[in-house]
Protein backbone atom coordinates (compact mmCIF):
# COMPACT_ATOMS: atom_id res chain seq x y z
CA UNK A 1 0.00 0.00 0.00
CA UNK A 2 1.42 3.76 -0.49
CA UNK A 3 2.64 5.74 2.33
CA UNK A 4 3.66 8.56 2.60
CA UNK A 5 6.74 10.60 4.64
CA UNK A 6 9.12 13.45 5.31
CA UNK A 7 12.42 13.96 4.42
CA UNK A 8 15.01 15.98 6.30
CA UNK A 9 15.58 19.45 4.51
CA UNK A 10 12.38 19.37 2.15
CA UNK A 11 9.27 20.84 2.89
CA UNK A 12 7.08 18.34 0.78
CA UNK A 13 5.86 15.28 1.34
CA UNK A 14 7.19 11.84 -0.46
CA UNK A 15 5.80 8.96 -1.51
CA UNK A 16 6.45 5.49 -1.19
CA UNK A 17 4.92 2.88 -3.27
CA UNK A 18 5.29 -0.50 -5.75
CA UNK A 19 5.76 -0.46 -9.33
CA UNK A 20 4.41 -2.76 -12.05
CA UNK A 21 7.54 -4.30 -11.99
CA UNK A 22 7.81 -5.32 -7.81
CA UNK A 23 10.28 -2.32 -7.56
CA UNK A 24 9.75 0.04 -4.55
CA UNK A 25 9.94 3.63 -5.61
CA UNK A 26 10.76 6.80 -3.41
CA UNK A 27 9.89 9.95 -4.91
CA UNK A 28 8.37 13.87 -4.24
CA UNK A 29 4.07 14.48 -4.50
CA UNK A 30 5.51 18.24 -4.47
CA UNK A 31 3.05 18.82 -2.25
CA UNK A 32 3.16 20.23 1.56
CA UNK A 33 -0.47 19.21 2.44
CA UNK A 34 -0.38 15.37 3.87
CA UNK A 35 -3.84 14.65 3.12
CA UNK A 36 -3.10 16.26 -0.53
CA UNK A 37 0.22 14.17 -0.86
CA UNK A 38 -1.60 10.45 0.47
CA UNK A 39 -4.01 11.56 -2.52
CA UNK A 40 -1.19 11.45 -5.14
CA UNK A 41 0.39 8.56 -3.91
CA UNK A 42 -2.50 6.40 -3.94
CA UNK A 43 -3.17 7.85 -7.38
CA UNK A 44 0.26 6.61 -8.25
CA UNK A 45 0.40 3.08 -7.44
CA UNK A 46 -3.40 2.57 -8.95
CA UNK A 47 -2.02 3.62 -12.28
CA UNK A 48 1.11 0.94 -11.38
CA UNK A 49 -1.34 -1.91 -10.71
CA UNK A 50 -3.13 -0.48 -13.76
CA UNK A 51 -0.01 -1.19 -15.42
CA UNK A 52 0.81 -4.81 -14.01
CA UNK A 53 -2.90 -6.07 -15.06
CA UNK A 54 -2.76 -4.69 -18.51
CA UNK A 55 0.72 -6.42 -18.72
CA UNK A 56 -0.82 -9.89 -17.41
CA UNK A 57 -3.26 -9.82 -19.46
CA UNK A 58 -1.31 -9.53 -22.35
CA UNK A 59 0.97 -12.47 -21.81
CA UNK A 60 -2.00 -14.72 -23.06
CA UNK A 61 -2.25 -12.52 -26.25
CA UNK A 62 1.13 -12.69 -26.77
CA UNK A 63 1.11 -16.75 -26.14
CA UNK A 64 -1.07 -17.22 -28.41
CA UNK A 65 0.53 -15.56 -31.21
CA UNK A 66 3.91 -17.53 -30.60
CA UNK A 67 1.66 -20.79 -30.29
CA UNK A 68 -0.01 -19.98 -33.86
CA UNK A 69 3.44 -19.65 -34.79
CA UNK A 70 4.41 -23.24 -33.46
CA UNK A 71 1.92 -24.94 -35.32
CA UNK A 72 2.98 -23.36 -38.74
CA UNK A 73 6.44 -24.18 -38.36
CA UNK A 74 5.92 -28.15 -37.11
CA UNK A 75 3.00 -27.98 -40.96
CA UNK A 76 5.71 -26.53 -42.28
CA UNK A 77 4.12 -23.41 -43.22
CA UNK A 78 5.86 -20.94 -41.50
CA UNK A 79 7.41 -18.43 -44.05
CA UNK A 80 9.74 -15.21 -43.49
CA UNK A 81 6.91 -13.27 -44.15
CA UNK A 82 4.26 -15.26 -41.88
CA UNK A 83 7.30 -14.87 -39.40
CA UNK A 84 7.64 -11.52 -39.78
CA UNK A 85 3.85 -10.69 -39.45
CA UNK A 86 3.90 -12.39 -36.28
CA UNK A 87 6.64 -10.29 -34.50
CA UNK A 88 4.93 -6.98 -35.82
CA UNK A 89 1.73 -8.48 -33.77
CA UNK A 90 3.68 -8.80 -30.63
CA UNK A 91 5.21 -5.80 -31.09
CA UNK A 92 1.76 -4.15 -31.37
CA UNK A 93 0.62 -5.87 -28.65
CA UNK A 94 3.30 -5.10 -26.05
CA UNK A 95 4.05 -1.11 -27.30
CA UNK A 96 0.36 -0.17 -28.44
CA UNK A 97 2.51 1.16 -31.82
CA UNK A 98 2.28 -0.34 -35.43
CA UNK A 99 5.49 -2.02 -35.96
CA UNK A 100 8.34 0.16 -38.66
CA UNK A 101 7.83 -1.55 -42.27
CA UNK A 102 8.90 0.29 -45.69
CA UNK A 103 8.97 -2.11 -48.65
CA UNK A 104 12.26 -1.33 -50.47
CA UNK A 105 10.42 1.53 -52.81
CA UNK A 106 8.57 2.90 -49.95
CA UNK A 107 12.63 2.92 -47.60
CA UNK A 108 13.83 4.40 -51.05
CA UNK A 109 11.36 7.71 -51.04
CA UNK A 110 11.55 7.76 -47.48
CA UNK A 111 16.02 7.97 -48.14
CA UNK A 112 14.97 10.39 -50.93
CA UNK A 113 13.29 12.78 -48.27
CA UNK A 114 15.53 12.67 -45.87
CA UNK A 115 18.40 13.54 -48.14
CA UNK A 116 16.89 16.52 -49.74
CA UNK A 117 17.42 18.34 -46.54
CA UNK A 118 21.29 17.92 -47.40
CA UNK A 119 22.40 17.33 -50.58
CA UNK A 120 22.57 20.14 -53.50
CA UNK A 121 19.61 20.24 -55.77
CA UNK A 122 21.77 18.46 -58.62
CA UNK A 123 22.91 15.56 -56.69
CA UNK A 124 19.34 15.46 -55.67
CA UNK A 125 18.26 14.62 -59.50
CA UNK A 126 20.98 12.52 -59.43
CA UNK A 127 19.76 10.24 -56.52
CA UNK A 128 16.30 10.93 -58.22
CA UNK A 129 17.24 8.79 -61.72
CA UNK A 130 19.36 6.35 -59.48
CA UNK A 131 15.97 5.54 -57.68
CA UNK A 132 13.73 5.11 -60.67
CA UNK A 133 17.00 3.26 -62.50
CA UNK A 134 17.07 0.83 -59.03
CA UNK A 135 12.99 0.44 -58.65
CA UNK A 136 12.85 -0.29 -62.94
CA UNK A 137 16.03 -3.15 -62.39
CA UNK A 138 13.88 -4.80 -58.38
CA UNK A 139 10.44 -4.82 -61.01
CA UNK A 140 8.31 -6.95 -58.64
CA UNK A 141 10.89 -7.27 -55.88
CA UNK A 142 10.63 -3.24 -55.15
CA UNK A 143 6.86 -4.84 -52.79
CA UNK A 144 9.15 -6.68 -50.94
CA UNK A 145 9.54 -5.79 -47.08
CA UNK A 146 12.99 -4.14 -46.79
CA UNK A 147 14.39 -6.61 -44.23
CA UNK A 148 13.83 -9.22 -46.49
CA UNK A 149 15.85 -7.70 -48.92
CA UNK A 150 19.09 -9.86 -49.88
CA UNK A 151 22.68 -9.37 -51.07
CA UNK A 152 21.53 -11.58 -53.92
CA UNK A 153 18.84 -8.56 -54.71
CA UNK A 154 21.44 -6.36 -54.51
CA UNK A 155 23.57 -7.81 -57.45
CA UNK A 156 20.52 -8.67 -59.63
CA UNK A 157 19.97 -5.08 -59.68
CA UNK A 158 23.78 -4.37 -60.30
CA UNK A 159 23.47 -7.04 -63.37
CA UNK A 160 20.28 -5.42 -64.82
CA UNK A 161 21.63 -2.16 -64.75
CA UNK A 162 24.70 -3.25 -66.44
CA UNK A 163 22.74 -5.12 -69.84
CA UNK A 164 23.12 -2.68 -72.80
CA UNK A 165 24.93 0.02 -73.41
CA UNK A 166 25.36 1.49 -70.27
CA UNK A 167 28.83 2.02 -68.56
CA UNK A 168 30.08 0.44 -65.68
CA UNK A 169 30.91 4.34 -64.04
CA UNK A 170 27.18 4.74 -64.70
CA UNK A 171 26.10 1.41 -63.20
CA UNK A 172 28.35 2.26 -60.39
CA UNK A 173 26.88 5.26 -59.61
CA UNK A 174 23.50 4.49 -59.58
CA UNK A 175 24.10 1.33 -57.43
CA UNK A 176 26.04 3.27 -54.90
CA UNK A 177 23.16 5.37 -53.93
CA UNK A 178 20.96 2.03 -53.74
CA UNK A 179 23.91 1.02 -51.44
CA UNK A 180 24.07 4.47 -49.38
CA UNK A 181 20.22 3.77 -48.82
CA UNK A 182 20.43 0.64 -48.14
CA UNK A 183 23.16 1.59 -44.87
CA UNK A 184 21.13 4.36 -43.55
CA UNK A 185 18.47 1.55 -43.37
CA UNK A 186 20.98 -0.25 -41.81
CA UNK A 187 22.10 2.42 -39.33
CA UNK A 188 18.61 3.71 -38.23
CA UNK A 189 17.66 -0.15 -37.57
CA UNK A 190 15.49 -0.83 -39.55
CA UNK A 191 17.59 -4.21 -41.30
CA UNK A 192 19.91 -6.17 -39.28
CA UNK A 193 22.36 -6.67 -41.66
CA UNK A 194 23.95 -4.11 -44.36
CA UNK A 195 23.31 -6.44 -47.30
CA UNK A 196 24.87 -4.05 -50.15
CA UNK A 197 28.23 -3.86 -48.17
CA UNK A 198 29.74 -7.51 -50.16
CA UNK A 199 28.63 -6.05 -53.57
CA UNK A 200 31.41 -4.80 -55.28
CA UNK A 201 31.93 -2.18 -57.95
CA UNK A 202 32.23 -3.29 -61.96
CA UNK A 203 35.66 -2.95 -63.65
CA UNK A 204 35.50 1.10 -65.29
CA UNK A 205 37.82 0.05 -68.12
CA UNK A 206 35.10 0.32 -70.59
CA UNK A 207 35.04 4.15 -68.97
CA UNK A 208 35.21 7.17 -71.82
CA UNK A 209 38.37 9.19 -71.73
CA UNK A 210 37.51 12.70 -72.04
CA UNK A 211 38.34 14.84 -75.37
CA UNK A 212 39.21 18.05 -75.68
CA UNK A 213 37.57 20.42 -78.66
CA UNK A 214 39.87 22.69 -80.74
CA UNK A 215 39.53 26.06 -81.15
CA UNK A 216 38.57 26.27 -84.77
CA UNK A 217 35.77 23.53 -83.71
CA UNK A 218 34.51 25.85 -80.88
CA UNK A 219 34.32 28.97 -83.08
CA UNK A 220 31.88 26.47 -85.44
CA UNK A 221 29.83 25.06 -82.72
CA UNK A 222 29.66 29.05 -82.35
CA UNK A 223 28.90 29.69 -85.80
CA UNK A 224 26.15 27.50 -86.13
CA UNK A 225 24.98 27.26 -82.14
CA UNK A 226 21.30 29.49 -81.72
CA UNK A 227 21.48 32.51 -79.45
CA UNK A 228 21.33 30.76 -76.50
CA UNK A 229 23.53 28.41 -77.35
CA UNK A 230 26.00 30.76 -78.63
CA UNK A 231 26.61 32.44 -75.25
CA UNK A 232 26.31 29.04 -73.43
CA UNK A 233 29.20 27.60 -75.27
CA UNK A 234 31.25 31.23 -75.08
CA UNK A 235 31.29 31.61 -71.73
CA UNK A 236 31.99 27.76 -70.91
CA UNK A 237 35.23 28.11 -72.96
CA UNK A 238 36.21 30.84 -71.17
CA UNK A 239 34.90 30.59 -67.68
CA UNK A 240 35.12 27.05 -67.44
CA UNK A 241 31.56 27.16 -65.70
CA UNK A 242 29.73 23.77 -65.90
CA UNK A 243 26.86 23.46 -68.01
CA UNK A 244 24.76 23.32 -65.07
CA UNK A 245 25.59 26.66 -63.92
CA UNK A 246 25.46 28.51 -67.58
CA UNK A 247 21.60 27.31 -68.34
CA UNK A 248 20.50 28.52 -64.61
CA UNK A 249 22.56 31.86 -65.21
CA UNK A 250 20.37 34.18 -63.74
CA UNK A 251 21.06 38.13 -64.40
CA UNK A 252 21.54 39.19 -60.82
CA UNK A 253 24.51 36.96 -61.32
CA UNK A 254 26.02 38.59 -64.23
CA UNK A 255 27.92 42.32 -62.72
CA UNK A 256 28.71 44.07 -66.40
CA UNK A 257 30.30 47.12 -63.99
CA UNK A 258 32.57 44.75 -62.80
CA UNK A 259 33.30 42.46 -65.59
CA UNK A 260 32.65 39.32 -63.31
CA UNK A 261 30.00 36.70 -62.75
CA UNK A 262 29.30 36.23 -58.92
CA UNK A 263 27.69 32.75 -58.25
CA UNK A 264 27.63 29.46 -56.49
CA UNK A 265 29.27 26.39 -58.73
CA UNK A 266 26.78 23.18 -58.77
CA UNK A 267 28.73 20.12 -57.04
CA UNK A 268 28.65 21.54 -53.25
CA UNK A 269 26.95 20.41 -50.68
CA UNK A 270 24.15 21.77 -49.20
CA UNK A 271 25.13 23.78 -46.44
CA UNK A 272 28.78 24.30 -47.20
CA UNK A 273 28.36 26.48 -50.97
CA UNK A 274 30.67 29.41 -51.05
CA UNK A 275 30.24 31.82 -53.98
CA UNK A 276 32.77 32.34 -56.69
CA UNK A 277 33.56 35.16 -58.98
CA UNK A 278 35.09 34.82 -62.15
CA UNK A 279 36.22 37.69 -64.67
CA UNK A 280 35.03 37.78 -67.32
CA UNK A 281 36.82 37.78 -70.74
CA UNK A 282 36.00 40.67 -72.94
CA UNK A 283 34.41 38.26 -75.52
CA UNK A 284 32.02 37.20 -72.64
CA UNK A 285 31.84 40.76 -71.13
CA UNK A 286 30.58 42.09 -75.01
CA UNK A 287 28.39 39.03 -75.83
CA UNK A 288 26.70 39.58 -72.22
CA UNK A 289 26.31 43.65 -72.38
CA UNK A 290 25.02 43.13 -75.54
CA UNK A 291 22.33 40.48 -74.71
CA UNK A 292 21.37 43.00 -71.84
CA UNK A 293 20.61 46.12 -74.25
CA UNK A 294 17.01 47.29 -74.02
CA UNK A 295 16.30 44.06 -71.90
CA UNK A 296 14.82 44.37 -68.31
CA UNK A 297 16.65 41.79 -66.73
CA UNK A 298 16.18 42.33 -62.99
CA UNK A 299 16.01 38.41 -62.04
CA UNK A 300 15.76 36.47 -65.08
CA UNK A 301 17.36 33.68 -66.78
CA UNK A 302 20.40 34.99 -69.20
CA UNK A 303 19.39 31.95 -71.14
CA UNK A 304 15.35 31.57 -71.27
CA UNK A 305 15.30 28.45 -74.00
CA UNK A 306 18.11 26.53 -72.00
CA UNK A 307 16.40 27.40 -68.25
CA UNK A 308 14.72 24.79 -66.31
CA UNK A 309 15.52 21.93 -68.81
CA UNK A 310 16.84 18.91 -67.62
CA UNK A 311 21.07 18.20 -67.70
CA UNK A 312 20.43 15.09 -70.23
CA UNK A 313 18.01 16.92 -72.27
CA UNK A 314 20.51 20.16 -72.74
CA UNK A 315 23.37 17.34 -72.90
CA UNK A 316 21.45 15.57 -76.13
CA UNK A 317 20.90 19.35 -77.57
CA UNK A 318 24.32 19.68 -77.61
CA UNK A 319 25.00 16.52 -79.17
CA UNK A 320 22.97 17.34 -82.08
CA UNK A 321 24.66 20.71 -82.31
CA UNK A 322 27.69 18.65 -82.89
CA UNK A 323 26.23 16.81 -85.47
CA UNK A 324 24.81 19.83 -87.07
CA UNK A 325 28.03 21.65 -86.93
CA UNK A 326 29.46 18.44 -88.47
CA UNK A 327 31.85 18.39 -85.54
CA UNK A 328 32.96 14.05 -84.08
CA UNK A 329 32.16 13.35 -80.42
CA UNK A 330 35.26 11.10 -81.03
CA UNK A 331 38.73 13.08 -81.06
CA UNK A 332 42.41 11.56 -80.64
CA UNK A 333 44.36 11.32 -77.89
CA UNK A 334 48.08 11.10 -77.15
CA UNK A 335 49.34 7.82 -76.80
CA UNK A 336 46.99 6.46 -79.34
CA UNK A 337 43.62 6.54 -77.20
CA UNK A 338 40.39 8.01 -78.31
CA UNK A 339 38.57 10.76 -76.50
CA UNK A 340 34.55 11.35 -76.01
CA UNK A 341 33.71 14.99 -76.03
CA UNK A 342 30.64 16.72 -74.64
CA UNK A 343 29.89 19.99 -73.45
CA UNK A 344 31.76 19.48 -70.15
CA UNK A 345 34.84 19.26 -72.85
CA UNK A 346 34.70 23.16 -72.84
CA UNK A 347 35.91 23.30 -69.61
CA UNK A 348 38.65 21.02 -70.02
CA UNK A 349 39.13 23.43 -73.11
CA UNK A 350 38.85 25.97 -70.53
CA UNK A 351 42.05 24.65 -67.62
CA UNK A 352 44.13 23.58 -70.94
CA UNK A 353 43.67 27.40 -72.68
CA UNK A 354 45.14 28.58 -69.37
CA UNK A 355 47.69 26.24 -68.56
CA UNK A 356 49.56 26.39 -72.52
CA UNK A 357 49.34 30.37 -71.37
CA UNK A 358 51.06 29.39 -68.54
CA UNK A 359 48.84 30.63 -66.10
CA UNK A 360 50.04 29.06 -62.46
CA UNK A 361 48.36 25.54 -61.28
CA UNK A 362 47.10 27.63 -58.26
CA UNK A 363 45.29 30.24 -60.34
CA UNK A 364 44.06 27.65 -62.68
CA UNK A 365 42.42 26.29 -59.60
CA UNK A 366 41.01 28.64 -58.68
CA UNK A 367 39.81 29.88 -61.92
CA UNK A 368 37.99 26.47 -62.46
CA UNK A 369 36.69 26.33 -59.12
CA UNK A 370 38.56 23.07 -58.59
CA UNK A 371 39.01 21.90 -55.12
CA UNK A 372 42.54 20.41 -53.44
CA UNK A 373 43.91 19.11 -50.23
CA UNK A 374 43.58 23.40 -49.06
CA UNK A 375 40.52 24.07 -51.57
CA UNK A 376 41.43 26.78 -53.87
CA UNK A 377 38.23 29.79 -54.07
CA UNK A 378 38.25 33.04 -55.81
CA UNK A 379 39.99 35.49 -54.19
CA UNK A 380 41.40 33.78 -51.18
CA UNK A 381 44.69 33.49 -52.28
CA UNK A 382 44.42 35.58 -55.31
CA UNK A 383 43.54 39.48 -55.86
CA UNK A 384 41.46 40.42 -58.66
CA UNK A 385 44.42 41.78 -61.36
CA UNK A 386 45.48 38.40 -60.89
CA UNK A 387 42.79 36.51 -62.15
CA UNK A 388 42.20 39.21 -64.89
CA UNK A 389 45.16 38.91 -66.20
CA UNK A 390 44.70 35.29 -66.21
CA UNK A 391 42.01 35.15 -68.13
CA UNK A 392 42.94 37.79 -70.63
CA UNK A 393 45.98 35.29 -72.10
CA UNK A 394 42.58 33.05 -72.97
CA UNK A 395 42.73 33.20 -77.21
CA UNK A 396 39.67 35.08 -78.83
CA UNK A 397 36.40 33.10 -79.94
């Protein structure tokens, strides 16, 4: 039965009762009125006893789920996910909760959620296509409960993603981020076992090496580019901006008084981007003034047709401007080798055009944005006349 009692030092009364477990427990009614304080302590161990009965009464419940269980696995009948149903009963029973269960698509837009709090908004796409590429390669398997997912799952998709054309650095990627899911699922509890941890990588010797475009070609992707286009390709010769970055350009970005563009580069994380500025070479700084003559431009895209298009769609555009401009994606390489190019070959245009000037590694770096073991940014290390200069040994376009 609860009592109650004073302590030395404390004006309030404390009670003394059982728990649901047997334990004794000593603790404050905060309350200076006996009558008041035997009130709250009987209150207390009611709710305990409470407690203990609801408990008892369970145990039959719960015996009589593991009994069903018995007789399915002496028939024979007891499956993983007859198993599995059973524990999420007890589990019920015993916490008044619905047991945690994602199948592996509904664990895969749950990862997807959580991530977009901290990833950029283009590695976001990026684990966007890896989850559709993953959920196409599982077909049926994607219903499956995520703890029953296997290893063996794991490598089917790995092999389905791999039939085609596809490269391995592709396949890689996209089953990486299944494999990054599957760990958080891992780490938050949710599977016992990290199943995508044995699956290894494929070989990347079917990889592209990556060409470089001459200038002649550059002045005819130029030539025959459309407006857009035209200034895209200019000012990723001789900014080395990603394409990315040139189809967002937005005009608050672009400072003609200054001759510089003042932006954040795609490829940071979320939380950590840092804003660049890059000269800009008079080509640029003339295309750009001119583009802005009679325009209001405020906030708005510097590029309107190439805006809010999606990286494979501009990077098939391009393609075909190739072809139009009767231009190879194919381009030798020392050494024998053969080189892919693609738009992203303007800004290896972009670090070569400044190294045959002999522009310093450092300043190349941080022209290009590029990060090292002490990450390079604009202007850290670097004043302004340094990086003009720089860019003004770039040849004309």
């Amino acid at each position: 039965m609860a009592s109650v009692y004073k302590r030395k030092q404390s004006p309030f009364w404390y009670a003394a009762y059982f728990r649901a477990d047997g334990s004794r427990v000593h603790r404050s009614t905060g309350h200076k009125n006996k009558q008041r304080a035997i009130e709250v302590a009987v209150e207390w161990e009611k709710a305990e006893a409470a407690a203990l009965k609801a408990h008892a009464n369970l145990q039959p419940e719960i015996a009589a789920v593991v009994a069903k269980a018995g007789r399915e696995a002496s028939a024979g009948q007891l499956t993983l996910d007859k198993a599995r149903r059973h524990l999420m009963e007890i589990y019920r029973l015993c916490s008044s909760e619905e047991f945690p269960a994602y199948s592996i698509k509904d664990w895969l837009k749950h990862w997807l959620a959580e991530n977009r709090k901290r990833v950029s908004d283009a590695t976001m796409v990026r684990y966007q296509n890896s989850v559709n590429a993953v959920l196409t390669a599982l077909g049926a398997t994607q219903k499956k409960d995520i703890t029953l997912l296997t290893t063996e799952d794991v490598q089917r998709v790995q092999s389905s993603l791999a039939k085609g054309e596809t490269k391995a650095s592709t396949v890689n990627f996209k089953v990486q981020d299944f494999k990054n899911a599957i760990r958080a699922a891992f780490e938050q509890g949710i599977i016992d076992r990290n199943v995508g941890l044995p699956v290894k990588p494929l070989s990347t010797e079917d990889s592209e090496l990556r060409g470089e475009f001459t200038i002649a070609e550059i002045r005819k992707l130029i030539a025959t580019a459309t407006p857009d286009w035209k200034g895209a390709i200019l000012i990723a010769a001789q900014t080395g901006l990603r394409l990315s970055n040139i189809a967002e350009l937005d005009w608050s970005e672009v400072h003609l008084k200054t001759h510089e563009l003042i932006l954040t580069p795609v490829k940071q994380r979320k939380g950590k981007a840092e804003v660049i500025a890059i000269p800009m070479t008079d080509s640029v700084f003339q295309f750009l003034k001119k583009r802005a003559h009679g325009r209001k431009i405020s906030e708005s895209p510097v590029f309107p047709d190439l805006a809010g298009r999606q990286k494979a769609t501009l990077s098939t555009s391009f393609r075909n401007l190739m072809t139009k401009s009767e231009i190879p994606r194919e381009a030798p390489l020392p050494g024998g080798h053969t080189g892919v190019r693609s738009f992203h070959s303007l800004r290896h245009y972009y670090v070569s055009a400044l190294a045959n000037a002999q522009v310093p590694e450092d300043v190349r770096r941080t022209l290009a944005a590029h990060k090292s073991g002490e990450i390079h940014r604009i202007y850290t290390h670097h004043n302004r006349e340094t990086l003009r200069k720089a860019v003004e040994s770039l040849p004309d376009l």
